[in-house]
Protein backbone atom coordinates (compact mmCIF):
# COMPACT_ATOMS: atom_id res chain seq x y z
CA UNK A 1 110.39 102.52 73.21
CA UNK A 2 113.11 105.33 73.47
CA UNK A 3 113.83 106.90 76.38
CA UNK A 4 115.39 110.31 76.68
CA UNK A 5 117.22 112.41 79.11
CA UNK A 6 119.13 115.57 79.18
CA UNK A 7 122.14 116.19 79.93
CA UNK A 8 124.65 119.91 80.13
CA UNK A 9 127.72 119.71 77.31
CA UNK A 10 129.99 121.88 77.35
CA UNK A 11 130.96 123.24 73.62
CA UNK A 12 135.01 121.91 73.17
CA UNK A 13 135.67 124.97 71.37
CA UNK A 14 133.89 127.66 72.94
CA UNK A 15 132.72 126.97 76.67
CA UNK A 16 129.58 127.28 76.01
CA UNK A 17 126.93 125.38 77.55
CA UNK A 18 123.84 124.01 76.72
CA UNK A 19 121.25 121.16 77.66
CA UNK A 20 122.01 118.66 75.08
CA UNK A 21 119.16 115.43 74.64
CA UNK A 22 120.88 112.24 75.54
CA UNK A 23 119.40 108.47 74.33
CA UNK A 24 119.30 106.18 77.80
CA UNK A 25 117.86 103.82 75.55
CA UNK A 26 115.83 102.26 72.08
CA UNK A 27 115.11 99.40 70.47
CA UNK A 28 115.12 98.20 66.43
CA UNK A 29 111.82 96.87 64.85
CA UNK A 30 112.86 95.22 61.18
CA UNK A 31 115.82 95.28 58.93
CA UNK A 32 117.99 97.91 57.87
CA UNK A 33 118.20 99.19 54.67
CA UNK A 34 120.88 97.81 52.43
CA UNK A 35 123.24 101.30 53.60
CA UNK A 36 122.76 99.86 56.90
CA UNK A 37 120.51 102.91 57.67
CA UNK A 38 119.17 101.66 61.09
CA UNK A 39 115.08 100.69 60.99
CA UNK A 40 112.51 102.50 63.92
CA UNK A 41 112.82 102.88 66.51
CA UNK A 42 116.38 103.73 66.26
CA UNK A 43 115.90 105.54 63.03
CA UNK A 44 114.02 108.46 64.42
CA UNK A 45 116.91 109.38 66.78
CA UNK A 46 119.17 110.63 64.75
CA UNK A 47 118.65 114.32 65.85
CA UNK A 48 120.50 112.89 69.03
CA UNK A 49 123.47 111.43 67.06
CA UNK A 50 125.27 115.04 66.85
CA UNK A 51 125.06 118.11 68.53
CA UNK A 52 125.74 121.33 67.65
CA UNK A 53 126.78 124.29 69.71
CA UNK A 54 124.65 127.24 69.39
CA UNK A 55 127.53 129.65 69.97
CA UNK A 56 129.91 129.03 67.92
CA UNK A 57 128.48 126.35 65.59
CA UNK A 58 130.90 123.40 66.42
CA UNK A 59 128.90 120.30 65.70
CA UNK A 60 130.30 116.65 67.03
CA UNK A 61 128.60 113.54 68.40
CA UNK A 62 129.66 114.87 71.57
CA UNK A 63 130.16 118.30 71.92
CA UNK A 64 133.22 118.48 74.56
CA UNK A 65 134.78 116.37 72.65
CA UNK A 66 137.14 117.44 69.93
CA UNK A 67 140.58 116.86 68.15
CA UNK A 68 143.42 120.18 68.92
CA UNK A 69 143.44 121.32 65.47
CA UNK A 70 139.74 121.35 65.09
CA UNK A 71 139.73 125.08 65.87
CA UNK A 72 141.60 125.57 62.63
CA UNK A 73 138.91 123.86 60.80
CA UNK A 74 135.21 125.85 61.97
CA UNK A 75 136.92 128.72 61.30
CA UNK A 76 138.30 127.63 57.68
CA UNK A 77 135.93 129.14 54.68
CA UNK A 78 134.19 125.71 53.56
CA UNK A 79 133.00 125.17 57.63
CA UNK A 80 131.48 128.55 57.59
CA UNK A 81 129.89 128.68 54.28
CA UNK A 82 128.76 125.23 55.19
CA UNK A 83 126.97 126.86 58.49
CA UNK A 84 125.20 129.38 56.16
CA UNK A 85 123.86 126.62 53.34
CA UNK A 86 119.71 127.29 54.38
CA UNK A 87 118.77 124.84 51.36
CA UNK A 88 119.85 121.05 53.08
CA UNK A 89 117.87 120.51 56.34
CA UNK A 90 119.34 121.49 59.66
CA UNK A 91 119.73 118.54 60.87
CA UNK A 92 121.59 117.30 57.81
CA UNK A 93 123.31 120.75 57.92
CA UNK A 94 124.39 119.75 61.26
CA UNK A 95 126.01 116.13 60.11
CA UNK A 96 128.08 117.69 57.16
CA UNK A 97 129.72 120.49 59.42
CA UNK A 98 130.79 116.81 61.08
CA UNK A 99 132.16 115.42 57.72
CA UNK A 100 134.16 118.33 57.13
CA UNK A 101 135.87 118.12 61.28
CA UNK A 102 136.32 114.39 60.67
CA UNK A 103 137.72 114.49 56.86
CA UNK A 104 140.39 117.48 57.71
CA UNK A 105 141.26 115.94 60.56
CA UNK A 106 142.47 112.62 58.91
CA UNK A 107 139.26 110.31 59.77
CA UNK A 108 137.78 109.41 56.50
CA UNK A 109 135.72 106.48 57.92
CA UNK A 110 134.32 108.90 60.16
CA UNK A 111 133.40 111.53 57.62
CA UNK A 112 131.56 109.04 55.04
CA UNK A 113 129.17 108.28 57.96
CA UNK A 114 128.80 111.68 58.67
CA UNK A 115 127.92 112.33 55.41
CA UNK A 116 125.86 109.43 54.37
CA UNK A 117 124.24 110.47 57.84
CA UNK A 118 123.33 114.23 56.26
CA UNK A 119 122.00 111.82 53.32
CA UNK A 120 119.67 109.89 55.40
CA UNK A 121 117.96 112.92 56.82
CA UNK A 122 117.85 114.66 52.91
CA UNK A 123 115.85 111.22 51.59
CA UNK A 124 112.92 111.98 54.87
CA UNK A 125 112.73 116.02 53.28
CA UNK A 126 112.45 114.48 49.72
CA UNK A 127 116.02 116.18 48.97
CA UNK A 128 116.92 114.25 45.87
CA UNK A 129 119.40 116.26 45.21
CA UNK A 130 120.70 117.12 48.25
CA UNK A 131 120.78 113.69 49.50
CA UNK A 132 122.89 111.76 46.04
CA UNK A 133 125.42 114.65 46.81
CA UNK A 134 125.89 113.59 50.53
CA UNK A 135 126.46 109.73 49.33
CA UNK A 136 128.50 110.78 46.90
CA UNK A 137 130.78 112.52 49.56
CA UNK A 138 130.29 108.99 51.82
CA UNK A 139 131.36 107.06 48.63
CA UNK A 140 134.70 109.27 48.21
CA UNK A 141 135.40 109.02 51.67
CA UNK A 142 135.12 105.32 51.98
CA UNK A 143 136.70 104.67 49.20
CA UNK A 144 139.71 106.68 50.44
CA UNK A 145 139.57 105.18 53.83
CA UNK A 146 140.18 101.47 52.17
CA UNK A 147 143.03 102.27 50.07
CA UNK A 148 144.87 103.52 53.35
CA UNK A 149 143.70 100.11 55.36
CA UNK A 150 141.23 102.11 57.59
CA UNK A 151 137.77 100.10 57.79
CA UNK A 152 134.45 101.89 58.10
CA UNK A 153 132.13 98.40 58.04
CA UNK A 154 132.60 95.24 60.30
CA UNK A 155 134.13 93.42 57.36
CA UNK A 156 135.41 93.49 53.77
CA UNK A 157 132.21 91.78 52.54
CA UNK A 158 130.47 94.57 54.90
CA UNK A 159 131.87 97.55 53.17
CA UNK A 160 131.30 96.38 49.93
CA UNK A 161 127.77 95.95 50.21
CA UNK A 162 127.50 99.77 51.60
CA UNK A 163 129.48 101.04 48.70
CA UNK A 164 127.34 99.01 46.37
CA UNK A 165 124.37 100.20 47.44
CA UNK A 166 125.59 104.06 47.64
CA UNK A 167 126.60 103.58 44.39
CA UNK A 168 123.48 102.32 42.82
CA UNK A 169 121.00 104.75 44.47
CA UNK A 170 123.64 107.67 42.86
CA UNK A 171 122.63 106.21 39.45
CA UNK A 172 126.49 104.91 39.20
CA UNK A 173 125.11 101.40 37.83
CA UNK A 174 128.44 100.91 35.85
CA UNK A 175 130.75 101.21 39.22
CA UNK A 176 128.23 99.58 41.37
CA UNK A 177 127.84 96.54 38.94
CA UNK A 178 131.55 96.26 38.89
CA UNK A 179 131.77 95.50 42.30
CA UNK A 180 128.93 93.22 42.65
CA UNK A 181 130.83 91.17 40.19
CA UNK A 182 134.21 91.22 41.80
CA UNK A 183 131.92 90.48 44.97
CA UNK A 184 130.21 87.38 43.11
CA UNK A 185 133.70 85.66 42.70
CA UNK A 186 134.84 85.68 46.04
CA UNK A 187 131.68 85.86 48.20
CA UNK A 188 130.27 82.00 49.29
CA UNK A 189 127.93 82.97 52.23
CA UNK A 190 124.58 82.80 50.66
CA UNK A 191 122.92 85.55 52.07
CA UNK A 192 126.01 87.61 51.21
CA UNK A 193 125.41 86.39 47.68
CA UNK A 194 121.59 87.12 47.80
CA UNK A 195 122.41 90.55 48.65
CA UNK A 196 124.72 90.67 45.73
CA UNK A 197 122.37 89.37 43.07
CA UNK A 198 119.71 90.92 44.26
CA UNK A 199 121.85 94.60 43.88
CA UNK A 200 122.27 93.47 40.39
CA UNK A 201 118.32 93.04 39.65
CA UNK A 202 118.18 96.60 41.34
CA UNK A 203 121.14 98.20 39.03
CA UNK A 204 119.57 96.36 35.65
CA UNK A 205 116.36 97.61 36.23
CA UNK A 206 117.98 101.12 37.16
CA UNK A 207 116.39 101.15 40.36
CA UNK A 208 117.64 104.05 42.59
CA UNK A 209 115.39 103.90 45.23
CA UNK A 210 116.40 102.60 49.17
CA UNK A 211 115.75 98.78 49.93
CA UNK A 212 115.86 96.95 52.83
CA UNK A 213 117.59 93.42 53.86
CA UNK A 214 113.92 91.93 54.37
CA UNK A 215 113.37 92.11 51.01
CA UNK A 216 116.54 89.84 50.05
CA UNK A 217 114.85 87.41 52.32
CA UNK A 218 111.95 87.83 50.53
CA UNK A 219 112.97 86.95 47.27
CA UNK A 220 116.26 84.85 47.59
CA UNK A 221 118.21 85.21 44.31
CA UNK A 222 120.11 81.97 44.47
């Protein structure tokens, strides 16, 4: 069961307040999917994972909460063109004005969840489109975030498996079955390996859809 209460934030940017819903608490029921996309009844809150100001537009996990050049940033021309796209959902709307804060202000792990976030809410409006475009932003940004040494996973191994995955449901099969086999050399923990295999059944068969980690268990691969 979640429970929900509200709460009064006060917009970093602007002043402006507004009664904000706050998760007291939740609970998980399954496995995630292989992006780590969380199952229900976690998975449904996600409308409580940013907020956005109605003033001004300044959207954040917590909205008095900000970096000092963020200003700079909702008023640049991508954040407000952004705040005008009426074709992604609002909610995933809401998650990509977060990429762009957290990506011009130097936090690239933050922005690929951001915008792997926007994808998540793209797949539940059947936003093919929409959504691969999101990843692909999550896959740039993680990417960038481990050449410079700045995880966005628990663990090597961790990250890997996200990029795989982000990579195969963009239809990148050649990139993602590169590192699956880079992964295969190194990687000894068996379910780590299952997971690895069983990405490579999923990128030979061209299979772009989301998975989950119950079906590894499922059908072990090694």
């Amino acid at each position: 069961m979640t429970t929900i209460t509200f709460r009064t934030g006060k917009c970093f940017i602007c002043g402006h307040k507004g009664l904000f819903p706050h998760m007291a608490s939740t609970n998980q029921f399954g496995s995630p999917d292989l992006d780590m996309r969380p199952p229900e009844m976690l998975r449904s809150t996600m409308d409580m994972w940013v907020q956005c100001c109605d003033e001004c537009g300044y959207c954040a996990p917590v909205i008095s909460k900000g970096s000092p050049n963020v200003n700079s940033v909702i008023n640049s021309a991508e954040y407000i063109k952004q705040k005008s796209d009426y074709v992604i959902p609002k909610l995933a709307n809401q998650f990509l004005r977060w990429f762009i804060i957290e990506r011009s202000t130097g936090h690239p792990a933050e922005a690929g969840w951001a915008a792997l976030n926007a994808a998540w809410v793209c797949d539940d409006h059947d936003k093919v489109t929409e959504a691969r475009h999101c990843r692909e932003k999550a896959i740039d940004l993680f990417h960038g975030a481990r050449k410079v040494g700045i995880s966005f996973a628990d663990d090597e191994a961790s990250e890997s498996a996200i990029l795989i995955d982000l990579l195969r449901i963009c239809g990148q099969f050649q990139g993602a079955n590169a590192m699956c086999e880079k992964a295969l050399k190194r990687e000894s923990v068996p379910i780590l390996k299952d997971l690895v295999l069983f990405q490579i059944d999923l990128i030979e068969k061209k299979d772009i859809n989301n998975h989950c980690f119950d079906e590894i268990v499922e059908q072990p691969h090694w």
